[in-house]
PDB file of N, CA and C in Angstrom:
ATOM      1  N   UNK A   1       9.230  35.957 -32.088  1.00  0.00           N
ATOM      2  CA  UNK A   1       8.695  36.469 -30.833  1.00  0.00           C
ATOM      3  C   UNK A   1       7.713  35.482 -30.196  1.00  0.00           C
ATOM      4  N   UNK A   2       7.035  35.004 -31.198  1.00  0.00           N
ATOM      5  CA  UNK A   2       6.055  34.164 -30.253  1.00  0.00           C
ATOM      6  C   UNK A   2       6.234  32.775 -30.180  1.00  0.00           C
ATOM      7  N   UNK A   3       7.882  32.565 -30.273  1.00  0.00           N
ATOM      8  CA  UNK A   3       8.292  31.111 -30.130  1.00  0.00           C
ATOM      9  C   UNK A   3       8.358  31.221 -28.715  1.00  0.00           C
ATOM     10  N   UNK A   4       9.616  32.683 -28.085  1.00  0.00           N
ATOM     11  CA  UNK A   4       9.962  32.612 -27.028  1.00  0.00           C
ATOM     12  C   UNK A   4       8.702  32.799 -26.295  1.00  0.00           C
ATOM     13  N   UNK A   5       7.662  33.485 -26.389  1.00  0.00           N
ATOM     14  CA  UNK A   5       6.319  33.521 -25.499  1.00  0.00           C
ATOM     15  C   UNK A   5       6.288  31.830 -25.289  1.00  0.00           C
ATOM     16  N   UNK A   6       6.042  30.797 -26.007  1.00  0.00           N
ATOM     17  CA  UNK A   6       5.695  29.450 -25.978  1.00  0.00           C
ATOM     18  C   UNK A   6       6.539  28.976 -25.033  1.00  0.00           C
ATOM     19  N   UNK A   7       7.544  29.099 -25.063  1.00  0.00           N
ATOM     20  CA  UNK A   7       8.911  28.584 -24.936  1.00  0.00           C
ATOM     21  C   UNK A   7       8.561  28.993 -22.904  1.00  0.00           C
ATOM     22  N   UNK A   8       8.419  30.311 -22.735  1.00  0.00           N
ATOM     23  CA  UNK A   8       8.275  30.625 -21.653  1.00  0.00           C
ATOM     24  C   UNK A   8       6.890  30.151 -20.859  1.00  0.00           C
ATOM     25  N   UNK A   9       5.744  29.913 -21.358  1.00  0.00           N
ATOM     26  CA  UNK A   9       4.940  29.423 -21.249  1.00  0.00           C
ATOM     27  C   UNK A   9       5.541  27.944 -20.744  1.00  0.00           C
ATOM     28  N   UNK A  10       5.628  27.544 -21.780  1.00  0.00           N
ATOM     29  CA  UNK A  10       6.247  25.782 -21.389  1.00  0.00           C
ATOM     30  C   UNK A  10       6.719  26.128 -19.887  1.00  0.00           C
ATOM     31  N   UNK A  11       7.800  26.475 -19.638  1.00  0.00           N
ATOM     32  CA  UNK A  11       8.950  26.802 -18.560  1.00  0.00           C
ATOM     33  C   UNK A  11       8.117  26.645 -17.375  1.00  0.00           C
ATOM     34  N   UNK A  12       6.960  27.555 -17.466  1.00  0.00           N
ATOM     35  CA  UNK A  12       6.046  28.310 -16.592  1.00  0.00           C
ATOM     36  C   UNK A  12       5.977  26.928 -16.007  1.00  0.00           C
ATOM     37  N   UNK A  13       4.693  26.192 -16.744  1.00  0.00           N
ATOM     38  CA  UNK A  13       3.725  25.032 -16.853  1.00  0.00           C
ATOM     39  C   UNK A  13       4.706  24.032 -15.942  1.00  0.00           C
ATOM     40  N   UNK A  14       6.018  23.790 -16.417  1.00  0.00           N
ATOM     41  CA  UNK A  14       7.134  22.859 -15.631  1.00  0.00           C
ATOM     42  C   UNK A  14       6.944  23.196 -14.441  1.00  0.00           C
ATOM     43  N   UNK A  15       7.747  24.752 -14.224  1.00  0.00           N
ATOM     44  CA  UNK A  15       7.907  25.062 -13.059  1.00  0.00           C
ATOM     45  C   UNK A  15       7.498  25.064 -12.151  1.00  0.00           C
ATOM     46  N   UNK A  16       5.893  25.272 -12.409  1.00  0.00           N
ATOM     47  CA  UNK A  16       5.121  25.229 -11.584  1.00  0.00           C
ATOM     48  C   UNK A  16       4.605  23.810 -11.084  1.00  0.00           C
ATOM     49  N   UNK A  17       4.685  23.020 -11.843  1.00  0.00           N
ATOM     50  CA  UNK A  17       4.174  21.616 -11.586  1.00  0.00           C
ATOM     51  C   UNK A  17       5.420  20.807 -11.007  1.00  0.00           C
ATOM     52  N   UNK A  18       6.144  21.260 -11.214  1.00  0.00           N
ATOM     53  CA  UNK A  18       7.316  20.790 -10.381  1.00  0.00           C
ATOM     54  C   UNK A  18       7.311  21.568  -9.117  1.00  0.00           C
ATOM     55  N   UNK A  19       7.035  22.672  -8.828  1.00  0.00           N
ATOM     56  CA  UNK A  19       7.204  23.329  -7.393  1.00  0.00           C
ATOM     57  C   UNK A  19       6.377  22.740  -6.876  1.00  0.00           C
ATOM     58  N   UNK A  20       4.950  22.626  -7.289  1.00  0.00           N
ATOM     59  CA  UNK A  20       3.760  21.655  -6.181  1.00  0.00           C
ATOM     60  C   UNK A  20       4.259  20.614  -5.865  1.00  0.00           C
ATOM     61  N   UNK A  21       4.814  19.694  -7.031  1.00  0.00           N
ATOM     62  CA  UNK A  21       5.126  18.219  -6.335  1.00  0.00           C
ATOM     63  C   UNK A  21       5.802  18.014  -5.254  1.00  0.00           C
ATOM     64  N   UNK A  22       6.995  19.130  -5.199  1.00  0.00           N
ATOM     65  CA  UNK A  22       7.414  19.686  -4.242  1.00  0.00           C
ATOM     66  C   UNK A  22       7.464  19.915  -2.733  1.00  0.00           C
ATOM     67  N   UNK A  23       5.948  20.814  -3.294  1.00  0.00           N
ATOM     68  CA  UNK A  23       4.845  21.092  -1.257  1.00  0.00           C
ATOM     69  C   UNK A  23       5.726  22.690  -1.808  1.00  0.00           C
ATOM     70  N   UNK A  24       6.051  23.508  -3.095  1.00  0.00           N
ATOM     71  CA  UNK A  24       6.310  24.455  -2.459  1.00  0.00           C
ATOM     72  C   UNK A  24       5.273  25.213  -3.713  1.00  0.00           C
ATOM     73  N   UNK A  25       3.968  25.111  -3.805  1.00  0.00           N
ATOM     74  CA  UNK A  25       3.251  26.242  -4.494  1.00  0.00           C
ATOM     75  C   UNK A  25       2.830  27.264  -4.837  1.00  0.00           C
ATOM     76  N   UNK A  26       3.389  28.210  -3.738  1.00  0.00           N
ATOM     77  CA  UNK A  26       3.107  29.583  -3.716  1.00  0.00           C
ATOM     78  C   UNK A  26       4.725  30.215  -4.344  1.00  0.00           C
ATOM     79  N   UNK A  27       4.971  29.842  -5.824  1.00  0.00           N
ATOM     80  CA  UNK A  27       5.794  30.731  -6.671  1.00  0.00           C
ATOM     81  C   UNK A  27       5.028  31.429  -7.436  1.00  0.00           C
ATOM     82  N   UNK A  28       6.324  32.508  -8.023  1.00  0.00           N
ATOM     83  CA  UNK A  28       5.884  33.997  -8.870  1.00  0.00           C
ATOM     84  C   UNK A  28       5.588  33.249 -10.022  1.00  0.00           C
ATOM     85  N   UNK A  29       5.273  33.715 -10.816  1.00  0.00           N
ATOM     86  CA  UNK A  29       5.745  33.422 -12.275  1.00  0.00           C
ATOM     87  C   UNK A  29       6.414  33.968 -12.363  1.00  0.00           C
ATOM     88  N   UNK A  30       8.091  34.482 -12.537  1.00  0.00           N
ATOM     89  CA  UNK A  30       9.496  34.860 -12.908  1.00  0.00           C
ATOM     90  C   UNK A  30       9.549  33.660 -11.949  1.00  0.00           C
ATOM     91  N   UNK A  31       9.373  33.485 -10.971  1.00  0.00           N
ATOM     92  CA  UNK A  31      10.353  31.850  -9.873  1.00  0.00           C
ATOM     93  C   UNK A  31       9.765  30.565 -10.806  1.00  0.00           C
ATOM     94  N   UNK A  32       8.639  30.090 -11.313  1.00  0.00           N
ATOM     95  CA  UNK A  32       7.880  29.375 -12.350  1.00  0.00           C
ATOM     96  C   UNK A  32       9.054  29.379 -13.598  1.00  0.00           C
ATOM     97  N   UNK A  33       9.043  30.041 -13.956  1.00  0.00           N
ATOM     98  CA  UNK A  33       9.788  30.370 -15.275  1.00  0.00           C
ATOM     99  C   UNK A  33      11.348  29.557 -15.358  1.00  0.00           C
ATOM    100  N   UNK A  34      11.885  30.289 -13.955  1.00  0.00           N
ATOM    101  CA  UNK A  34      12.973  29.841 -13.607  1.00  0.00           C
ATOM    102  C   UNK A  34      13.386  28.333 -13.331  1.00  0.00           C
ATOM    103  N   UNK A  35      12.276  27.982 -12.637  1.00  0.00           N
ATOM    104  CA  UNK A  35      12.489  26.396 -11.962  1.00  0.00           C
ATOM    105  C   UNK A  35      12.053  25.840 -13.403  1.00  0.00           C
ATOM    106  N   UNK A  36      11.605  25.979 -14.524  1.00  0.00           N
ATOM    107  CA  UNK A  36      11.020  25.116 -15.637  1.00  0.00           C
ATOM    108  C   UNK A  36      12.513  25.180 -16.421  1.00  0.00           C
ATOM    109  N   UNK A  37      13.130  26.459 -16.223  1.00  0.00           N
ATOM    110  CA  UNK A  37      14.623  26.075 -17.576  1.00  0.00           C
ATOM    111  C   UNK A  37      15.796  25.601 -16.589  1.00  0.00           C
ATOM    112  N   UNK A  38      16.049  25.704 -15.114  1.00  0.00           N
ATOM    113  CA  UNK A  38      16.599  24.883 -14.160  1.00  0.00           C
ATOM    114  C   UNK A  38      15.860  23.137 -14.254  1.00  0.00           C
ATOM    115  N   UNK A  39      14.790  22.968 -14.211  1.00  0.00           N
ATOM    116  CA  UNK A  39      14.662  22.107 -14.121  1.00  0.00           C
ATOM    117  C   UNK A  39      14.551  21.008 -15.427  1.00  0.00           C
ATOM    118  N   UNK A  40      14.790  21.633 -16.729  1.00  0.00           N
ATOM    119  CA  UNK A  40      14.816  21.094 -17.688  1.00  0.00           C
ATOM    120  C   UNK A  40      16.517  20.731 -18.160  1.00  0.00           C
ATOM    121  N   UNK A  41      17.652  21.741 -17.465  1.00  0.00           N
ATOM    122  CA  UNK A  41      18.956  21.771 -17.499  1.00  0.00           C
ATOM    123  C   UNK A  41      19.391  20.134 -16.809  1.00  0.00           C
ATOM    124  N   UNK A  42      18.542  20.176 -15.230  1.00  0.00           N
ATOM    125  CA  UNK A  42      18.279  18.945 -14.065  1.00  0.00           C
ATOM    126  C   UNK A  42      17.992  17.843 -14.759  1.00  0.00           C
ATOM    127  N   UNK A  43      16.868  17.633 -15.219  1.00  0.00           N
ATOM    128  CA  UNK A  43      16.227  16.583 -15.982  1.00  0.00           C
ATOM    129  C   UNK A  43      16.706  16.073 -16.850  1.00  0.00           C
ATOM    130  N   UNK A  44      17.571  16.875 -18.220  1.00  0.00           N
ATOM    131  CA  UNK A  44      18.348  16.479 -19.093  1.00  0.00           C
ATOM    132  C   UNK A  44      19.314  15.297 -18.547  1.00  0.00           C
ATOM    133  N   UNK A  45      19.970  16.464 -17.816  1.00  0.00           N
ATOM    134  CA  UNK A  45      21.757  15.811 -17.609  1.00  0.00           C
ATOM    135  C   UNK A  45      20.704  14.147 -16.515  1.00  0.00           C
ATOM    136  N   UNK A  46      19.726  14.354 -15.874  1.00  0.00           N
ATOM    137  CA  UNK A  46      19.867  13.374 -15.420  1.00  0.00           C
ATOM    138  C   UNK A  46      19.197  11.866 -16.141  1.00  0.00           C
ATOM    139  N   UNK A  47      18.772  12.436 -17.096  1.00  0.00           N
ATOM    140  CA  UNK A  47      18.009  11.479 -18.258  1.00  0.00           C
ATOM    141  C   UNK A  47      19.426  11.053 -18.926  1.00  0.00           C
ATOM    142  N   UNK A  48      19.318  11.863 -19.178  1.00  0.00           N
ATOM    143  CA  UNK A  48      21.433  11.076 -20.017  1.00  0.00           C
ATOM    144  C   UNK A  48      22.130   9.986 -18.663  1.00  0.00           C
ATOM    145  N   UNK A  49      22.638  10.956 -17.931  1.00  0.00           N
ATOM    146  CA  UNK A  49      23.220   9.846 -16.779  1.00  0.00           C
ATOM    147  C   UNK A  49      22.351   8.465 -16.691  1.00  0.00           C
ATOM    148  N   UNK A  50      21.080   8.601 -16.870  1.00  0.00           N
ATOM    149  CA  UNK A  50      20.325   7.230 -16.227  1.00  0.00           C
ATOM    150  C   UNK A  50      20.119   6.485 -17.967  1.00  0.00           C
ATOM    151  N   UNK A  51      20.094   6.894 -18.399  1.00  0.00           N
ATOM    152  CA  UNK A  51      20.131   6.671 -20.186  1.00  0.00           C
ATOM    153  C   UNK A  51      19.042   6.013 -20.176  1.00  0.00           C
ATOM    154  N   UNK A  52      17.781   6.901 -19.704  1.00  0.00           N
ATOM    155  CA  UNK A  52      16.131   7.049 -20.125  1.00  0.00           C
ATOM    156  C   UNK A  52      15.730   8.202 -21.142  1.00  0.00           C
ATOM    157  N   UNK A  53      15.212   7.793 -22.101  1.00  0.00           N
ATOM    158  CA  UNK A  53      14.596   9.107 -22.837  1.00  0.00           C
ATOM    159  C   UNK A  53      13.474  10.110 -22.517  1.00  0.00           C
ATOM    160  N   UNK A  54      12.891  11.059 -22.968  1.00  0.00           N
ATOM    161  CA  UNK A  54      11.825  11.415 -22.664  1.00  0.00           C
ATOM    162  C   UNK A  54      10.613  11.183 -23.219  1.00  0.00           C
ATOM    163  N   UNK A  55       9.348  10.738 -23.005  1.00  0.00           N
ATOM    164  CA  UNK A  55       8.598  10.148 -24.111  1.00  0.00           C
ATOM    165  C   UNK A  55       7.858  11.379 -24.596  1.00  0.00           C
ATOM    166  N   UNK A  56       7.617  13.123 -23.900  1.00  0.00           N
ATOM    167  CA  UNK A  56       7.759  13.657 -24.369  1.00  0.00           C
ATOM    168  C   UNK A  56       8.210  15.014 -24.611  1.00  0.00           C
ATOM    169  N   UNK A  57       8.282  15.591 -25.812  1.00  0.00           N
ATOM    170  CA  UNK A  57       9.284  16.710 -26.014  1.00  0.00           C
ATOM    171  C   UNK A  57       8.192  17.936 -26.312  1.00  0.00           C
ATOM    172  N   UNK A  58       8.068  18.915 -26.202  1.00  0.00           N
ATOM    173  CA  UNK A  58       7.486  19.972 -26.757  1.00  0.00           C
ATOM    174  C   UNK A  58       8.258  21.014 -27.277  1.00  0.00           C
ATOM    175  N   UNK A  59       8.470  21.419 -28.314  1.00  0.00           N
ATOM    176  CA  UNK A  59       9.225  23.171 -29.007  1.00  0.00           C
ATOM    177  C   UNK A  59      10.666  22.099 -28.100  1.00  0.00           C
ATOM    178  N   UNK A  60      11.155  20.831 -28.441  1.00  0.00           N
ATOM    179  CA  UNK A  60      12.421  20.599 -28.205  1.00  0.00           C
ATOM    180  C   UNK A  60      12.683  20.844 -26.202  1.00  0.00           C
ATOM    181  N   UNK A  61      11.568  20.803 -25.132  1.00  0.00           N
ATOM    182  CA  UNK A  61      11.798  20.854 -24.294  1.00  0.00           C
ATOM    183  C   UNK A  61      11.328  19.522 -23.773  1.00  0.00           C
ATOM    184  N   UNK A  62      12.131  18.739 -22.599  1.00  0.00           N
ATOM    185  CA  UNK A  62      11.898  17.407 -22.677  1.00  0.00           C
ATOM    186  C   UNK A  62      10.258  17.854 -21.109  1.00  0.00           C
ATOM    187  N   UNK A  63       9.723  18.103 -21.422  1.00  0.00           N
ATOM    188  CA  UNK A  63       8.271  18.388 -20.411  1.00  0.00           C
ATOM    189  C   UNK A  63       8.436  17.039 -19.113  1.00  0.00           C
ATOM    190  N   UNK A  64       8.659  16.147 -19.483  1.00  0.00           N
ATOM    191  CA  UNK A  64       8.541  15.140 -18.029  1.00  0.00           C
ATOM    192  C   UNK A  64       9.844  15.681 -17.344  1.00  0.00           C
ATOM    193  N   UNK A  65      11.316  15.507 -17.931  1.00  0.00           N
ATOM    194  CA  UNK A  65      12.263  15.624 -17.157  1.00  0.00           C
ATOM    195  C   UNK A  65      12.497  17.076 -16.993  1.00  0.00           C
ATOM    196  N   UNK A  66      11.823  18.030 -17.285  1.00  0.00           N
ATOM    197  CA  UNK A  66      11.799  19.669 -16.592  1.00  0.00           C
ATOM    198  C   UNK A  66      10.927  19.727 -15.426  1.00  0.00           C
ATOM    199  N   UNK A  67       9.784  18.744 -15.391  1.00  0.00           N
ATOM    200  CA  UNK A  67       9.307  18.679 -14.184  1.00  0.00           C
ATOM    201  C   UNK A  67       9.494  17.696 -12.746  1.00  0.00           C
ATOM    202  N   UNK A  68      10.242  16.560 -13.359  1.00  0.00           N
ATOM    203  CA  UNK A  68      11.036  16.161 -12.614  1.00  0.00           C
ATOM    204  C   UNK A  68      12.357  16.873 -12.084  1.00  0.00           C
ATOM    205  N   UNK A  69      13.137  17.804 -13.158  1.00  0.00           N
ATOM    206  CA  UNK A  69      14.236  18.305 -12.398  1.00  0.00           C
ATOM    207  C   UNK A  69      13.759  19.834 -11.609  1.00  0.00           C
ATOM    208  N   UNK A  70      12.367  20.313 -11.793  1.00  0.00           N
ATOM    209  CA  UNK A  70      12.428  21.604 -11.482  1.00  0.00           C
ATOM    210  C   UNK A  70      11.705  21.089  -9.578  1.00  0.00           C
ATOM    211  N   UNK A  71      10.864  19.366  -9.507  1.00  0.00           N
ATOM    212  CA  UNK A  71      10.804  19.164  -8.542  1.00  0.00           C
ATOM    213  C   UNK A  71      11.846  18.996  -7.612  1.00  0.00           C
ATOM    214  N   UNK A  72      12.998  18.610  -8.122  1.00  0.00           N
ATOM    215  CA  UNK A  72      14.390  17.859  -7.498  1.00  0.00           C
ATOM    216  C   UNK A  72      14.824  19.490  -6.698  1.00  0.00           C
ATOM    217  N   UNK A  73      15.118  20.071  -7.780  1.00  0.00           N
ATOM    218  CA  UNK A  73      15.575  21.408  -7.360  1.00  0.00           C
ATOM    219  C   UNK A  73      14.998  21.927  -6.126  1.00  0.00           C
ATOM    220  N   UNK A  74      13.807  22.253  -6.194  1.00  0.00           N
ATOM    221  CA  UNK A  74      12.798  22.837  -5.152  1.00  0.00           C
ATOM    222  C   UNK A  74      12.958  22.118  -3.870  1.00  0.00           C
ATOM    223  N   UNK A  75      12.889  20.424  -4.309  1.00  0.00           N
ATOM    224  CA  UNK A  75      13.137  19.688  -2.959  1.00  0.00           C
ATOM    225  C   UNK A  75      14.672  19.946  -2.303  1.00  0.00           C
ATOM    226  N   UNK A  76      15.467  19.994  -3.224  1.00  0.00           N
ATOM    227  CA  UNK A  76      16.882  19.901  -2.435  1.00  0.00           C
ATOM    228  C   UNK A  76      17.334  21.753  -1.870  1.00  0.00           C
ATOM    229  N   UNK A  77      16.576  22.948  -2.356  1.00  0.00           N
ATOM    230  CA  UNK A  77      16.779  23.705  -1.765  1.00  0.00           C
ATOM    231  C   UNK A  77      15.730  24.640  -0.705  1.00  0.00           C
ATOM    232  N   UNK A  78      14.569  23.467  -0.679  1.00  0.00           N
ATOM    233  CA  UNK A  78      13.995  23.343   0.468  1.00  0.00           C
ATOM    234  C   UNK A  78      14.642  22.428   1.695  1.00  0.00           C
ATOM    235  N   UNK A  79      15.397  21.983   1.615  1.00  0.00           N
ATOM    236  CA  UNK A  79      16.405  20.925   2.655  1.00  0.00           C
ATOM    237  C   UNK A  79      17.344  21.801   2.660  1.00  0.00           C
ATOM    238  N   UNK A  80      17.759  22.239   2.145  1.00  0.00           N
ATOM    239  CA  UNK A  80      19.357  22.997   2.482  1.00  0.00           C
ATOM    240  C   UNK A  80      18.567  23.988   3.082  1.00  0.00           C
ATOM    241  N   UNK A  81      17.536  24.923   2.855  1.00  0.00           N
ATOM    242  CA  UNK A  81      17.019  26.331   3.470  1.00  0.00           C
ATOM    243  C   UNK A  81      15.965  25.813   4.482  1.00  0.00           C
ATOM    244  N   UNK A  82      15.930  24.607   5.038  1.00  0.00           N
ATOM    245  CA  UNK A  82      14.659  24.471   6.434  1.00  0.00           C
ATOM    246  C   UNK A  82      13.180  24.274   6.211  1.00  0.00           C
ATOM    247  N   UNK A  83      12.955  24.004   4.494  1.00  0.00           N
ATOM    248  CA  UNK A  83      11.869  23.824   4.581  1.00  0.00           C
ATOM    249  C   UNK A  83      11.115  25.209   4.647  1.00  0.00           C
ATOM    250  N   UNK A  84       9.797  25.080   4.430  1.00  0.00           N
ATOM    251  CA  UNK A  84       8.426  26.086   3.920  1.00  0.00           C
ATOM    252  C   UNK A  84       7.599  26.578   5.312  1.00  0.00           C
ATOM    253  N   UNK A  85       8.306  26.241   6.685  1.00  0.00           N
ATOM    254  CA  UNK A  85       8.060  26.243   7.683  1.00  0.00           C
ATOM    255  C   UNK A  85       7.627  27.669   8.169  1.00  0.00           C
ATOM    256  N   UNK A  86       6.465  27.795   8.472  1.00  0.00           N
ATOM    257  CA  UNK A  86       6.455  29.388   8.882  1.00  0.00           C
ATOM    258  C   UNK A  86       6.308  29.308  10.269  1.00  0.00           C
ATOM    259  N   UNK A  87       7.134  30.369  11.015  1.00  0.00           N
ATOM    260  CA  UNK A  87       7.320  30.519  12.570  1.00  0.00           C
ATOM    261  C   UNK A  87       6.668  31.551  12.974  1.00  0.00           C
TER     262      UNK A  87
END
C-alpha cells in the first residue's frame, strides 16, 4: 500500500513540474497524477528513441524524463486546444 502512495506521490511531483514548465499550473492533483505516468510513458519511449539514459530513477520511475514528457504533453495539447487563453 504504501509503495503505490510513493509511487503516486512521485507522479504528482512530475506532473506538476512538468505542467509549470509548461505555463499550465493551475492542475488538480488527479490531472498532476496523470501528466506524471503520461509523462513518464513520453519520456521513456523518447529516451530510448534518442538513446539517452536517465541519470535519475526513483521506485524505478525515470523523474527527469516524466518531467520532460509530462511537459511535452501539456505543451502539445495546449497547441492543439488554443492555449490557456482566457476570453
Amino acid at each position: 500500500m504504501i509503495r503505490i502512495l510513493i509511487l503516486l506521490l512521485i507522479a504528482f511531483v512530475c506532473g506538476s513540474i512538468g505542467a509549470s514548465l509548461a505555463g499550465a499550473s493551475k492542475k488538480g492533483c488527479l490531472t498532476s497524477i496523470v501528466l506524471g505516468f503520461i509523462g513518464a510513458l513520453i519520456g521513456s519511449w523518447l529516451s530510448d528513441k534518442l538513446h539517452i539514459g536517465d541519470l535519475f530513477y526513483f521506485r524505478g520511475i525515470p523523474v527527469l524524463w516524466s518531467i520532460i514528457g509530462s511537459a511535452l504533453f501539456v505543451a502539445v495539447i495546449n497547441l492543439i486546444s488554443g492555449g490557456n487563453s482566457r476570453r
